[in-house]
Protein backbone atom coordinates (compact mmCIF):
# COMPACT_ATOMS: atom_id res chain seq x y z
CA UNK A 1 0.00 0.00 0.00
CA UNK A 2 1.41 3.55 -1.26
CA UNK A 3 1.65 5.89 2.14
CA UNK A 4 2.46 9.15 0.15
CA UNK A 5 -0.11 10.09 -1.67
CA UNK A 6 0.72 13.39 -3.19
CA UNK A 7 -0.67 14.76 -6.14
CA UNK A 8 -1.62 11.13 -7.48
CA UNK A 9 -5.07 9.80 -6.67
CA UNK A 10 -5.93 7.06 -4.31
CA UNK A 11 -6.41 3.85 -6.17
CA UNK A 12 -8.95 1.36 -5.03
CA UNK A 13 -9.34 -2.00 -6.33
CA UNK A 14 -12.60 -3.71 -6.66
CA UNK A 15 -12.29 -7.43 -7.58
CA UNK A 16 -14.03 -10.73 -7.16
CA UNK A 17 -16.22 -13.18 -8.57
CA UNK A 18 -18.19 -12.55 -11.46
CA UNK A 19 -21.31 -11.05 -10.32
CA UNK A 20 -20.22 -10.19 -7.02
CA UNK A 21 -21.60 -6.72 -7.27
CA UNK A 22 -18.17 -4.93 -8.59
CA UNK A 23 -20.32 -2.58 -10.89
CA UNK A 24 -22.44 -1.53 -8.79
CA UNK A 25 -20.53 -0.75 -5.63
CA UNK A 26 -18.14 1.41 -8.25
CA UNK A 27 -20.45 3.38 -8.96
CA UNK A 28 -22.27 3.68 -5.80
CA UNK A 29 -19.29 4.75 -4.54
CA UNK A 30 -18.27 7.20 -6.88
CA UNK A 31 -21.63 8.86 -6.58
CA UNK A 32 -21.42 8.59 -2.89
CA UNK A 33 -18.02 10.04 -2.32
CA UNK A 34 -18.91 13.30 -5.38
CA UNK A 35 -21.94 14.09 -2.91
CA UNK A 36 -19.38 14.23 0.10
CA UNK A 37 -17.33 16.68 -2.03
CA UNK A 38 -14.50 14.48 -3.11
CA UNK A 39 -13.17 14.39 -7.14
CA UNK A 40 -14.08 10.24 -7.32
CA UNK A 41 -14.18 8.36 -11.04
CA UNK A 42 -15.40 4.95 -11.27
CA UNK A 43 -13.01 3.52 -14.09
CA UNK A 44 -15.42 0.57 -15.68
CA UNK A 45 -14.36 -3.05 -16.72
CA UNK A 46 -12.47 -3.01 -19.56
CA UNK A 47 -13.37 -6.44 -20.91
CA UNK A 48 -17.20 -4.88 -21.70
CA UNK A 49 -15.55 -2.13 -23.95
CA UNK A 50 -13.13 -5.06 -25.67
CA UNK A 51 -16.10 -7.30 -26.06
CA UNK A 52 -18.81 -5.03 -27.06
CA UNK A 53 -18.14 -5.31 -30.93
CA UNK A 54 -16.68 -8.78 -30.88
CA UNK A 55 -17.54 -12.51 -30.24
CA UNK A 56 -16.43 -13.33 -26.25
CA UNK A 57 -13.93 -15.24 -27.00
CA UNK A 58 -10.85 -15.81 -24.63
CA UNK A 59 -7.50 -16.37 -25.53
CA UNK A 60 -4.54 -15.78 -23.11
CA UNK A 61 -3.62 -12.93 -25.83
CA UNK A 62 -7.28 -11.25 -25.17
CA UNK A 63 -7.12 -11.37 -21.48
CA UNK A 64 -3.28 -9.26 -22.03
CA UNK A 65 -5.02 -7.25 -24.35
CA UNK A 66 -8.00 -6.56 -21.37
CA UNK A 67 -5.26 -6.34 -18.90
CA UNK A 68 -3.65 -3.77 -21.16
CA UNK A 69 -7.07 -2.01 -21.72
CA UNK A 70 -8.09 -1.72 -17.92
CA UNK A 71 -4.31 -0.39 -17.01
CA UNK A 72 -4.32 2.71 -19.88
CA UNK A 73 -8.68 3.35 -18.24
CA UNK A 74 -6.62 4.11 -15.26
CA UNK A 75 -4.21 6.15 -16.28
CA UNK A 76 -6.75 8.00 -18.43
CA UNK A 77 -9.21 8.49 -15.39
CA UNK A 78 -6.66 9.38 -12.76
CA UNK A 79 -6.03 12.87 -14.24
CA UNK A 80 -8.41 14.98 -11.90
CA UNK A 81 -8.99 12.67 -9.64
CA UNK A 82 -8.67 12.59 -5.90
CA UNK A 83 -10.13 9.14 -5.76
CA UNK A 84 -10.10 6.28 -8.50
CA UNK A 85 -12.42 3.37 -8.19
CA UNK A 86 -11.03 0.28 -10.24
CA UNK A 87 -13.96 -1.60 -11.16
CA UNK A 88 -11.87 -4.86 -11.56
CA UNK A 89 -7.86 -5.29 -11.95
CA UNK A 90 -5.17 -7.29 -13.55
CA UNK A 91 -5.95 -9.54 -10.55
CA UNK A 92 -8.90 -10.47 -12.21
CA UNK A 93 -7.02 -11.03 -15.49
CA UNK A 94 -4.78 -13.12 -13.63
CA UNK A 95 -7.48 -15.43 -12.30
CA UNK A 96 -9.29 -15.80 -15.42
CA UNK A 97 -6.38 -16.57 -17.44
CA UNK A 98 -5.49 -19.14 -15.12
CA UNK A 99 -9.39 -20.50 -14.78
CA UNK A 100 -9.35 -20.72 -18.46
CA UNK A 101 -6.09 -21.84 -19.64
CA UNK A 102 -4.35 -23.36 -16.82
CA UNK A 103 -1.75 -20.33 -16.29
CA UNK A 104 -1.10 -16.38 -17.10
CA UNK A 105 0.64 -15.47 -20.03
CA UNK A 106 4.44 -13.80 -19.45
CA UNK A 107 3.15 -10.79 -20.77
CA UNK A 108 0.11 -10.95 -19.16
CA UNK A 109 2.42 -11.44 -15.83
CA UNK A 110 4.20 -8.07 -16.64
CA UNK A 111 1.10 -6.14 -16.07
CA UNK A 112 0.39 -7.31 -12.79
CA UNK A 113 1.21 -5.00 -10.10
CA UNK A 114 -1.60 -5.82 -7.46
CA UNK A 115 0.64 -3.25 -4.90
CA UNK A 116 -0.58 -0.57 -7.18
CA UNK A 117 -3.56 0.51 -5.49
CA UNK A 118 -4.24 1.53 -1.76
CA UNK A 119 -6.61 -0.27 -0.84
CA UNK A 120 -8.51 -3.42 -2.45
CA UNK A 121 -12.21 -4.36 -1.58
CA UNK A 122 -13.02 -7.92 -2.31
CA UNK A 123 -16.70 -8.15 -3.33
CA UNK A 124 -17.96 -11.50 -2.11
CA UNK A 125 -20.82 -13.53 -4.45
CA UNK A 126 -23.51 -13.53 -1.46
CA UNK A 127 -26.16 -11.95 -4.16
CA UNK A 128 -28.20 -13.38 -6.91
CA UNK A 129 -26.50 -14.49 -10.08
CA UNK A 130 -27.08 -12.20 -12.82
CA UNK A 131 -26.48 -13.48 -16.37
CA UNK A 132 -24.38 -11.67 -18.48
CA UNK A 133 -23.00 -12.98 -21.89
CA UNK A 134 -19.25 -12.12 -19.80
CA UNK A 135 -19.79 -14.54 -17.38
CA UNK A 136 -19.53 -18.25 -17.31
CA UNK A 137 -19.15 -19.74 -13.47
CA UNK A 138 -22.73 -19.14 -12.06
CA UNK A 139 -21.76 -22.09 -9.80
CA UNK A 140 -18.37 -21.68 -9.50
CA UNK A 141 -18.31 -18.32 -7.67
CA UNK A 142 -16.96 -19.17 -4.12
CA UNK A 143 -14.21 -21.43 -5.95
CA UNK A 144 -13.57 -18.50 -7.34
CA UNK A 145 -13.43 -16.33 -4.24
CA UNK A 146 -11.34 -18.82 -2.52
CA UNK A 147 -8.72 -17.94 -5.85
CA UNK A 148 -8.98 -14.20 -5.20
CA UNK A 149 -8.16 -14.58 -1.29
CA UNK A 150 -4.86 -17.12 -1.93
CA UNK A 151 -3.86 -14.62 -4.60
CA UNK A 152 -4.36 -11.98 -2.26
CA UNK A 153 -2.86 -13.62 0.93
CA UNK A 154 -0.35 -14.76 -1.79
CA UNK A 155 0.57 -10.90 -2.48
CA UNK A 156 0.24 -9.95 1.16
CA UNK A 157 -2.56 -7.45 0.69
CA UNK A 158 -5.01 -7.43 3.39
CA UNK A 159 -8.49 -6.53 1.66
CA UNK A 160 -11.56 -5.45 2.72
CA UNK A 161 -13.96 -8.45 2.32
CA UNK A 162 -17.74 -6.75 1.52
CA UNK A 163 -21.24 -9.13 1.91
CA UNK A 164 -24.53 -8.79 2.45
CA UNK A 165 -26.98 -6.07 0.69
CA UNK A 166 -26.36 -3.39 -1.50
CA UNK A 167 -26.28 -0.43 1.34
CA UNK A 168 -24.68 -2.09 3.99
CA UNK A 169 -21.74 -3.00 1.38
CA UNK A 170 -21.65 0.50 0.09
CA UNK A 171 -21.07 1.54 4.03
CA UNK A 172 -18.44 -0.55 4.72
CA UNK A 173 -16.26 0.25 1.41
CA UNK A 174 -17.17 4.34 1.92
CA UNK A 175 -15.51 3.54 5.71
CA UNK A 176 -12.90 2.22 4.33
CA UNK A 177 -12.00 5.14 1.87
CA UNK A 178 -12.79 7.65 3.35
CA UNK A 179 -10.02 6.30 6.74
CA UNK A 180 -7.68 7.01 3.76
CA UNK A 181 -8.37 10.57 3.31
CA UNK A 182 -6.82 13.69 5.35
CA UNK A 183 -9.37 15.14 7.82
């Protein structure tokens, strides 16, 4: 976790399962932390922008290419902006390329910098399923939860684990950015 945070934004990571409620909380939050007066962007999941012309189709060089994607969202959204809300990471990347085909590509590797952001909220798949032609593990979502908290453990970052309803989730993450912010 970066202490200094100077004139760069504070970078929060939203990952989990597929329909774990990412979306939503990012943008909850977003509009939640504008209201309180603070210059928050929700930077949205690459993959939908990549995929929204094109067959879903994965191939390790895809996921890079997502991975890629996502990284040059956050640069783009950080200028202005006190707080950034990554909805969804390399991390994710990581995990799917794994999932998918058994391991993450070298150059998929070289994007991953999980130690990036300040603080990472792990959304937990205690809501309904919601299709989505993106997702593929409607029964598979604690499996992968249990991937995102070894990876996490793995990488020694201590996130913030959010469950239960919509509000109550939105709470708990707002506590938790706003304990990063100066008084």
């Amino acid at each position: 976790m970066r202490q200094q945070y100077g004139d760069k934004p504070i970078r929060v990571a939203i990952v989990g399962p597929e329909s774990s409620g990412k979306s939503t909380l990012a943008e909850d939050l977003a509009r939640r932390l504008r209201r309180l007066g603070w210059a928050a962007t929700w930077v949205e999941e690459y993959s939908r922008a990549y995929y929204a012309d094109k067959p879903y189709v994965s191939t390790p060089a895809d996921i890079a290419a997502i991975a890629a994607g996502q990284l040059a969202a956050e640069d783009a959204a950080a200028a202005g902006s006190r707080i950034l809300l990554c909805d969804t990471t390399v991390l994710t990347c990581k995990i799917w390329a794994e999932v998918a085909h058994g391991a993450a590509s070298a150059q998929l590797l070289a994007l991953y910098r999980p130690h990036d952001y300040d603080l990472t909220l792990l959304a937990c798949p205690d809501i309904p399923w919601q299709p989505d032609p993106l997702r593929s593990h409607p029964t598979q979502r604690d499996w992968l939860l249990a991937l995102h908290r070894q990876e996490l453990a793995r990488q020694g970052i201590q996130a913030v684990e959010l469950r239960g309803e919509r509000e109550p989730r939105l709470e708990r993450a707002l506590r938790s950015v706003l304990a990063l912010l100066p008084a």
